[in-house]
C-alpha atoms as a PDB file:
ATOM      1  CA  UNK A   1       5.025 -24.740  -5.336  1.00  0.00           C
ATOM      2  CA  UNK A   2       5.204 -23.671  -9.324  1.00  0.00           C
ATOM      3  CA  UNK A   3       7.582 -20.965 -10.140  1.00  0.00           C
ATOM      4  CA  UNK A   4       4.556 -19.093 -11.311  1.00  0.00           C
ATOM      5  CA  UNK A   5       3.203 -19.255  -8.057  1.00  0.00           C
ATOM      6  CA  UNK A   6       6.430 -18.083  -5.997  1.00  0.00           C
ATOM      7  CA  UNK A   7       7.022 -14.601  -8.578  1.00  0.00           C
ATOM      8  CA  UNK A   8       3.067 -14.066  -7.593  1.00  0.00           C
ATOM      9  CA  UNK A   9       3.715 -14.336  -3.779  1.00  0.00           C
ATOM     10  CA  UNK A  10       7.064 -12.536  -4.151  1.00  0.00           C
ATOM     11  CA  UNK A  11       4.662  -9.350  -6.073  1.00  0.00           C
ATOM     12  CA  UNK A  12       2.520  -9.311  -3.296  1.00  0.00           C
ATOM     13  CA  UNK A  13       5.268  -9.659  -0.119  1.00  0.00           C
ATOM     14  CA  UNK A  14       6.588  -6.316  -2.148  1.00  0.00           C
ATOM     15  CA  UNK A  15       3.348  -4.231  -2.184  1.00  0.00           C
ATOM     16  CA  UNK A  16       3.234  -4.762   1.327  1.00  0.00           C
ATOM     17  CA  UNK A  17       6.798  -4.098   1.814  1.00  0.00           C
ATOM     18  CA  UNK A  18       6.449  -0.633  -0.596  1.00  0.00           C
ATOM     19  CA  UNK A  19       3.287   0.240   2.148  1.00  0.00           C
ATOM     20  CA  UNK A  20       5.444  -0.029   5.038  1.00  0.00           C
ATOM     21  CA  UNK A  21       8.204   1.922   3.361  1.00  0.00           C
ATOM     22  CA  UNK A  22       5.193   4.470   2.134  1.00  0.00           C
ATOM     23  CA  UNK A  23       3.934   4.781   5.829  1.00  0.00           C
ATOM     24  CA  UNK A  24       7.476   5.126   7.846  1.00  0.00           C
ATOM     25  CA  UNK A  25       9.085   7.761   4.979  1.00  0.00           C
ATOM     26  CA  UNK A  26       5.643   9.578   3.828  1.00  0.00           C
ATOM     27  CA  UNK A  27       5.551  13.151   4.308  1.00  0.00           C
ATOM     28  CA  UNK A  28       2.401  14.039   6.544  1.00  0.00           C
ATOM     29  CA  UNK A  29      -0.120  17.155   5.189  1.00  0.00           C
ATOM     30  CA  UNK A  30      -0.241  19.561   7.632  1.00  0.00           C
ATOM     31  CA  UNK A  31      -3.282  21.852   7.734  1.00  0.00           C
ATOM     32  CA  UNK A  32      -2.999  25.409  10.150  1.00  0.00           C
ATOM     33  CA  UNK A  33      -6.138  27.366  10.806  1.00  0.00           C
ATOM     34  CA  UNK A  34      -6.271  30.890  11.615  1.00  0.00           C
ATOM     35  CA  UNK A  35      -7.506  30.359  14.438  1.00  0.00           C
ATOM     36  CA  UNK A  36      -3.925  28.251  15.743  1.00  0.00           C
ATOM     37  CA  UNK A  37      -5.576  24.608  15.503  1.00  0.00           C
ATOM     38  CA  UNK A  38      -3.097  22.237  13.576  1.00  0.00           C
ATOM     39  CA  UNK A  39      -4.287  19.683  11.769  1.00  0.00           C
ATOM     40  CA  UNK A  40      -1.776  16.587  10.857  1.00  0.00           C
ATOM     41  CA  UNK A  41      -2.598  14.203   8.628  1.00  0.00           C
ATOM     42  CA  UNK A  42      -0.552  10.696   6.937  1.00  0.00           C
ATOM     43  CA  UNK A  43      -2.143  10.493   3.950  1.00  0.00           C
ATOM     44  CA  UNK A  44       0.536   8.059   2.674  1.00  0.00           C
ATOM     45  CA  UNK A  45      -0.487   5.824   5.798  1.00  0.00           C
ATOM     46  CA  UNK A  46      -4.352   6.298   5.133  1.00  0.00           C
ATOM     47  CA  UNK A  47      -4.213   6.023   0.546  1.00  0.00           C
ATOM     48  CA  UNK A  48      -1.502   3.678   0.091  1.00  0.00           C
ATOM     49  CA  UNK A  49      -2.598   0.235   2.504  1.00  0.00           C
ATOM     50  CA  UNK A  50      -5.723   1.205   0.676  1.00  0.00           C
ATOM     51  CA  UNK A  51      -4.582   1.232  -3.181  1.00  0.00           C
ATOM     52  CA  UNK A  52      -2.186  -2.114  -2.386  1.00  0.00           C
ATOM     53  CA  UNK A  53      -5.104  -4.475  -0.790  1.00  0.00           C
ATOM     54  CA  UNK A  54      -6.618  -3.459  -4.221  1.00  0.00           C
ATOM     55  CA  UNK A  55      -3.562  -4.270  -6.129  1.00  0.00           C
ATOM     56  CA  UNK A  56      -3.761  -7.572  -4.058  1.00  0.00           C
ATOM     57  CA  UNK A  57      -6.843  -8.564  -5.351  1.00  0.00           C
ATOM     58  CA  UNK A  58      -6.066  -8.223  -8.616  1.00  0.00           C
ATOM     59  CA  UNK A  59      -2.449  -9.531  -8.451  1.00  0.00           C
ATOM     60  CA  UNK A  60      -3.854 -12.878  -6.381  1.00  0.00           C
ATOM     61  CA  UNK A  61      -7.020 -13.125  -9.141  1.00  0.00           C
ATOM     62  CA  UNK A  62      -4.681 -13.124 -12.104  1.00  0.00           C
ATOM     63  CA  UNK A  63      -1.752 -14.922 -10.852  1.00  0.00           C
ATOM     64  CA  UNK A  64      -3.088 -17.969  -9.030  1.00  0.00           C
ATOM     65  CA  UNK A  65      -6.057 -19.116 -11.116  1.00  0.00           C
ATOM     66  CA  UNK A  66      -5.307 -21.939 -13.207  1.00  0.00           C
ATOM     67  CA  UNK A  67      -6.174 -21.960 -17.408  1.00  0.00           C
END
């Protein structure tokens, strides 16, 4: 494997580490009605998996096509 190719794979074993760390330490937004019903939502869970397959993408594009 080129070095080249082992710093991309390294980048992209950390955005998935960083979304783990984002979903288990995220604060959750918690929404009260008046009329008592509580809504709890992870919106670090739901926006950051989401953002980091992008960053994936674009990371694996870049970094393993050949010139």
């Amino acid at each position: 494997m080129k070095p080249k190719f082992t710093s991309i794979t390294a980048a992209i074993i950390f955005i998935w580490i960083a979304v783990t760390l984002i979903g288990v330490f995220a604060p959750n937004l918690q929404i009260l009605e008046t009329g008592g019903t509580e809504l709890t939502v992870p919106v670090g869970a739901i926006c950051a998996p989401f953002f980091a397959a992008i960053a994936t993408v674009f990371v694996a594009f870049w970094g393993y096509r050949e010139r």
